[in-house]
C-alpha atoms as a PDB file:
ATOM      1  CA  UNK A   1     -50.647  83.209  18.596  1.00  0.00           C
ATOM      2  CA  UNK A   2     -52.340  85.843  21.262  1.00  0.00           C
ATOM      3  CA  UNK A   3     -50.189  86.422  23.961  1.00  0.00           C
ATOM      4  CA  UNK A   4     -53.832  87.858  25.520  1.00  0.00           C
ATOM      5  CA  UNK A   5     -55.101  84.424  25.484  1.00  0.00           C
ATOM      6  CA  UNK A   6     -52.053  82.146  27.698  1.00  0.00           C
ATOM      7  CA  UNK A   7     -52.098  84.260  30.725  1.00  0.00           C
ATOM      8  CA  UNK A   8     -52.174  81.391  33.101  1.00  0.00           C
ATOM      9  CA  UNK A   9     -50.851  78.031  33.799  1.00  0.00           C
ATOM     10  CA  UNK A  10     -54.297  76.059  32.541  1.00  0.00           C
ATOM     11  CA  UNK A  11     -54.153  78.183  29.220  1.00  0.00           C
ATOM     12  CA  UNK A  12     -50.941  76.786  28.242  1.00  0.00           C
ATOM     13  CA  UNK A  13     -51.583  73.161  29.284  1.00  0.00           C
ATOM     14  CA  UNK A  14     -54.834  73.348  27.287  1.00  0.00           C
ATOM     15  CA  UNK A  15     -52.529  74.069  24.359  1.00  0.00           C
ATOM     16  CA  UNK A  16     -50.063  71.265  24.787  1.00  0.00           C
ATOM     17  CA  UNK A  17     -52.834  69.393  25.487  1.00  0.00           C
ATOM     18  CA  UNK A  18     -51.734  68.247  29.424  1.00  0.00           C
ATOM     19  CA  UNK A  19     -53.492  68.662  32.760  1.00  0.00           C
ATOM     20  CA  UNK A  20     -52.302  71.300  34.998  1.00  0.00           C
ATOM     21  CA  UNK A  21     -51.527  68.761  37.535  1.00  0.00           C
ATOM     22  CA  UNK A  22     -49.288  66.638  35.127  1.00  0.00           C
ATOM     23  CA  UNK A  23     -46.499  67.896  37.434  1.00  0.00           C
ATOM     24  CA  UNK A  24     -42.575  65.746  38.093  1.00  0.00           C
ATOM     25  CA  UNK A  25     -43.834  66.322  41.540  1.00  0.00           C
ATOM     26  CA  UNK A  26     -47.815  66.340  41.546  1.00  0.00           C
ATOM     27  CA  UNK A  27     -47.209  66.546  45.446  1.00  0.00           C
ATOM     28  CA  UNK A  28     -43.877  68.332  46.020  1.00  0.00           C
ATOM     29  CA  UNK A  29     -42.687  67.838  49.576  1.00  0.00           C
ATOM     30  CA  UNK A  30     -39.852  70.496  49.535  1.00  0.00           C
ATOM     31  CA  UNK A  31     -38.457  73.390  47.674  1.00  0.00           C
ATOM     32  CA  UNK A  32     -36.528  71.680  45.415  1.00  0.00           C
ATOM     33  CA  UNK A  33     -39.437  69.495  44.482  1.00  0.00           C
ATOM     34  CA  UNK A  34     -40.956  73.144  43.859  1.00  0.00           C
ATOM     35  CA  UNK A  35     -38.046  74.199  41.814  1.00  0.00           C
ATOM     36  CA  UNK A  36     -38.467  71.341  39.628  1.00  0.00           C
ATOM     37  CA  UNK A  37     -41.993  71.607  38.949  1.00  0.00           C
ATOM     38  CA  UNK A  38     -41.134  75.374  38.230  1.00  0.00           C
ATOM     39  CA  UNK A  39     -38.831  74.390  35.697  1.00  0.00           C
ATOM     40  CA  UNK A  40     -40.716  72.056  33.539  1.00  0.00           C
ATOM     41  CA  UNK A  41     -43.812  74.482  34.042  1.00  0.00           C
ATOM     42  CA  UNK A  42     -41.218  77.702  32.709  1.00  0.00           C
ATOM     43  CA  UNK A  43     -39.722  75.197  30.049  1.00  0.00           C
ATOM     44  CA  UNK A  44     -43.540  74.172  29.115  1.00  0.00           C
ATOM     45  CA  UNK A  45     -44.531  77.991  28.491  1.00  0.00           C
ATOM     46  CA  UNK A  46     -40.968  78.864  26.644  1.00  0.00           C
ATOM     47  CA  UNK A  47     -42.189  75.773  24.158  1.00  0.00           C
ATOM     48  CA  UNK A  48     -45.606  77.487  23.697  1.00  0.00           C
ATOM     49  CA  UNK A  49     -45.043  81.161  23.195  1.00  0.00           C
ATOM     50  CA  UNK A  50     -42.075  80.150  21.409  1.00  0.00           C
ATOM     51  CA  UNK A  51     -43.908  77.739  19.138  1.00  0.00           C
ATOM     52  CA  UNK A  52     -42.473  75.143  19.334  1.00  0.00           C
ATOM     53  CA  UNK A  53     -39.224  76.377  17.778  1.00  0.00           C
ATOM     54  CA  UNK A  54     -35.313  76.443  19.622  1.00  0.00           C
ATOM     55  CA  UNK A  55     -32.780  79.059  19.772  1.00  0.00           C
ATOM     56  CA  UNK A  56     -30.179  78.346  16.872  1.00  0.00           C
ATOM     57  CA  UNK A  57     -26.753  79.053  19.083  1.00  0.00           C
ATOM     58  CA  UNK A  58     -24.604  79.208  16.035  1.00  0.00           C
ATOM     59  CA  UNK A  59     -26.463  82.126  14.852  1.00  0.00           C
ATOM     60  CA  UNK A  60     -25.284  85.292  16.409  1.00  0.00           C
ATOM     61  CA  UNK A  61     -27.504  86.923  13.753  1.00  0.00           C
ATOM     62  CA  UNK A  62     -30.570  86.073  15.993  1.00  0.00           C
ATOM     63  CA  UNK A  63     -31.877  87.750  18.870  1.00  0.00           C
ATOM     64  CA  UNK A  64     -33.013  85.881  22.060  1.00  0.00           C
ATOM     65  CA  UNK A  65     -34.122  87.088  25.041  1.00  0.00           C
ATOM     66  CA  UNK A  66     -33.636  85.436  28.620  1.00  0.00           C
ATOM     67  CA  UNK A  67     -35.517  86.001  31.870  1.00  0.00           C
ATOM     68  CA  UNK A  68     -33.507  88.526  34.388  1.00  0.00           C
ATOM     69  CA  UNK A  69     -35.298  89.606  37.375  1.00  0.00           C
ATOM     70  CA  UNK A  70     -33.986  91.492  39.724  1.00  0.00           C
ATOM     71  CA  UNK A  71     -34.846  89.677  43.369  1.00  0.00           C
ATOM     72  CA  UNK A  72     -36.231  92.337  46.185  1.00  0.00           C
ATOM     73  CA  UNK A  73     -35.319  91.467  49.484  1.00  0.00           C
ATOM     74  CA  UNK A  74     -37.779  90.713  51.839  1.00  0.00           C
ATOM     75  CA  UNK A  75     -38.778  88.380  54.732  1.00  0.00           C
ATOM     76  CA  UNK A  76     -38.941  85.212  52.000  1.00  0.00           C
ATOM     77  CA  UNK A  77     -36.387  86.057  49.897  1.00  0.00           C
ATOM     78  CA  UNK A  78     -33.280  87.538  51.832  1.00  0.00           C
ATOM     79  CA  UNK A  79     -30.014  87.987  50.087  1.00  0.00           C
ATOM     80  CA  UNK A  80     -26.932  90.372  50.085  1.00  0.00           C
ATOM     81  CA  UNK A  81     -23.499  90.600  50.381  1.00  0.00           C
ATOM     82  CA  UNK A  82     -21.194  91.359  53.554  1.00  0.00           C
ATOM     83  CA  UNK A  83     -18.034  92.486  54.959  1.00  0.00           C
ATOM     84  CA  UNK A  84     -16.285  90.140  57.447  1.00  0.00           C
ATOM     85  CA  UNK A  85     -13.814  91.672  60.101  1.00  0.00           C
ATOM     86  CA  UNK A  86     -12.055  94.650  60.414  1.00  0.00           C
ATOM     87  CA  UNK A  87     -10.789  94.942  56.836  1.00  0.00           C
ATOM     88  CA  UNK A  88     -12.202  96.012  53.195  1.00  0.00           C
ATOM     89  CA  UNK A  89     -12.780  93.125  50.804  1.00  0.00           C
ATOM     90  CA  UNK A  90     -13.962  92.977  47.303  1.00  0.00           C
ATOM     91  CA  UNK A  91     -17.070  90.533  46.196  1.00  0.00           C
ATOM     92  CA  UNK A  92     -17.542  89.880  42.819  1.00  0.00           C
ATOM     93  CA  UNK A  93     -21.027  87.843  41.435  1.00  0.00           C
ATOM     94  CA  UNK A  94     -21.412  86.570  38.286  1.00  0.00           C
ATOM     95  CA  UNK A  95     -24.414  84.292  36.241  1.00  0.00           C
ATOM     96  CA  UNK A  96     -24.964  83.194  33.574  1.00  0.00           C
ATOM     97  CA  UNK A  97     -28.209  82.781  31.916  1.00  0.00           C
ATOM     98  CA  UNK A  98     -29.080  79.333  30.339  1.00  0.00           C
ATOM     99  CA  UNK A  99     -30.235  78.557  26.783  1.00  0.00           C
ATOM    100  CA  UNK A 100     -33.291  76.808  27.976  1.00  0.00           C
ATOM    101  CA  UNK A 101     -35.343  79.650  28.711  1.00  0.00           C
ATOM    102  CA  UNK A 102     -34.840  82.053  26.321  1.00  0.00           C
ATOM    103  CA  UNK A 103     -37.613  83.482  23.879  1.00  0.00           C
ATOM    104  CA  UNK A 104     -37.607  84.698  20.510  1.00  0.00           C
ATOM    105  CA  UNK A 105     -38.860  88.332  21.211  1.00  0.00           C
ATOM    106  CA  UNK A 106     -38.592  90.985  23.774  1.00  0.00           C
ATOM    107  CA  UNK A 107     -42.353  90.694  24.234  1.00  0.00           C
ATOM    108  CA  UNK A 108     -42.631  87.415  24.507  1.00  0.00           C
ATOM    109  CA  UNK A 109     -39.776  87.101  27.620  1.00  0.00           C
ATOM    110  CA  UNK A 110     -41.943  90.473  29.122  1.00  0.00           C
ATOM    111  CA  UNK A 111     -45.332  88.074  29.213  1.00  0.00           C
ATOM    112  CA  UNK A 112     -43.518  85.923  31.404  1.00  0.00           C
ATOM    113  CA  UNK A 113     -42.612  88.539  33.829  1.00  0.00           C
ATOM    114  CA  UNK A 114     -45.999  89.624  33.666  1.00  0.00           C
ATOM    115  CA  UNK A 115     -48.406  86.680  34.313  1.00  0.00           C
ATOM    116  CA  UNK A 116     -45.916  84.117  35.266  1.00  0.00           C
ATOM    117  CA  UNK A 117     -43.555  85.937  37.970  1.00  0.00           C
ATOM    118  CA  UNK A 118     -44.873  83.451  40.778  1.00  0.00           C
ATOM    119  CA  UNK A 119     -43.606  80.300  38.349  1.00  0.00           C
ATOM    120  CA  UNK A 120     -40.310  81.807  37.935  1.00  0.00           C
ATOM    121  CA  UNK A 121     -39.511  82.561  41.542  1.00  0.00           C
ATOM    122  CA  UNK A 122     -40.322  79.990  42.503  1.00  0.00           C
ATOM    123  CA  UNK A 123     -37.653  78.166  39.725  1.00  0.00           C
ATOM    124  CA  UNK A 124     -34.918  81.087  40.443  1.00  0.00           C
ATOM    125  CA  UNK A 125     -35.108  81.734  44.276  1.00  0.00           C
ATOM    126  CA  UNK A 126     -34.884  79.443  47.656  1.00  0.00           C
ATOM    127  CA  UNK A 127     -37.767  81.174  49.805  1.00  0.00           C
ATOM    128  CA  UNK A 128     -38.592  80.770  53.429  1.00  0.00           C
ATOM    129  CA  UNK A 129     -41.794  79.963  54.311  1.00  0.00           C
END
């Protein structure tokens, strides 16, 4: 497979054979309509540049990689943490990263980030519009 070659949306429909459009929610209404179409789209490329093949879980012995961006704040995507009152007081975050989008190489989880960031925010982040 050329990564070079499934650089957009359409490129990896026309190898599953689907139209782009052949969205859960053709006409999504909301963000979470959004979110879900982001999903099957991000779950659609795994399949592809993965070929097809899953993660074996009971193998320790081999390597997958999962998507972790790290979120900038701005005007549609604000986050943080905060101190309430007077006193100190200790936040803690924690994630976990599902098995459904992980890839089978380093390189392959990088093409993502690089030609399909818009897909994955919009899967990983409520925005404001």
């Amino acid at each position: 497979m050329n990564l070079d070659e499934l650089t957009t949306w359409e490129s990896i429909c026309k190898i599953k054979g689907i139209e782009p459009s052949a969205l859960p929610f053709p006409n999504a209404a909301n963000d979470t309509e959004e979110g879900v179409n982001a999903f099957f789209q991000l779950s659609t490329i795994r399949e592809v540049l993965n070929d097809g093949k899953d993660a074996d879980w009971s193998n320790s012995n081999e390597t997958k990689w999962a998507l972790w961006p790290d979120v900038v704040e701005d005007k549609t995507k604000p986050s943080g943490f905060g101190l309430s009152y007077d006193v100190y007081d200790y936040s803690h975050a924690h994630t976990s990263v599902g098995s459904r989008l992980s890839f089978n190489s380093r390189e392959k989880a990088k093409h993502v980030f690089a030609h399909f960031l818009p897909i994955l925010e919009k899967f990983m982040l409520i925005t404001k519009k």
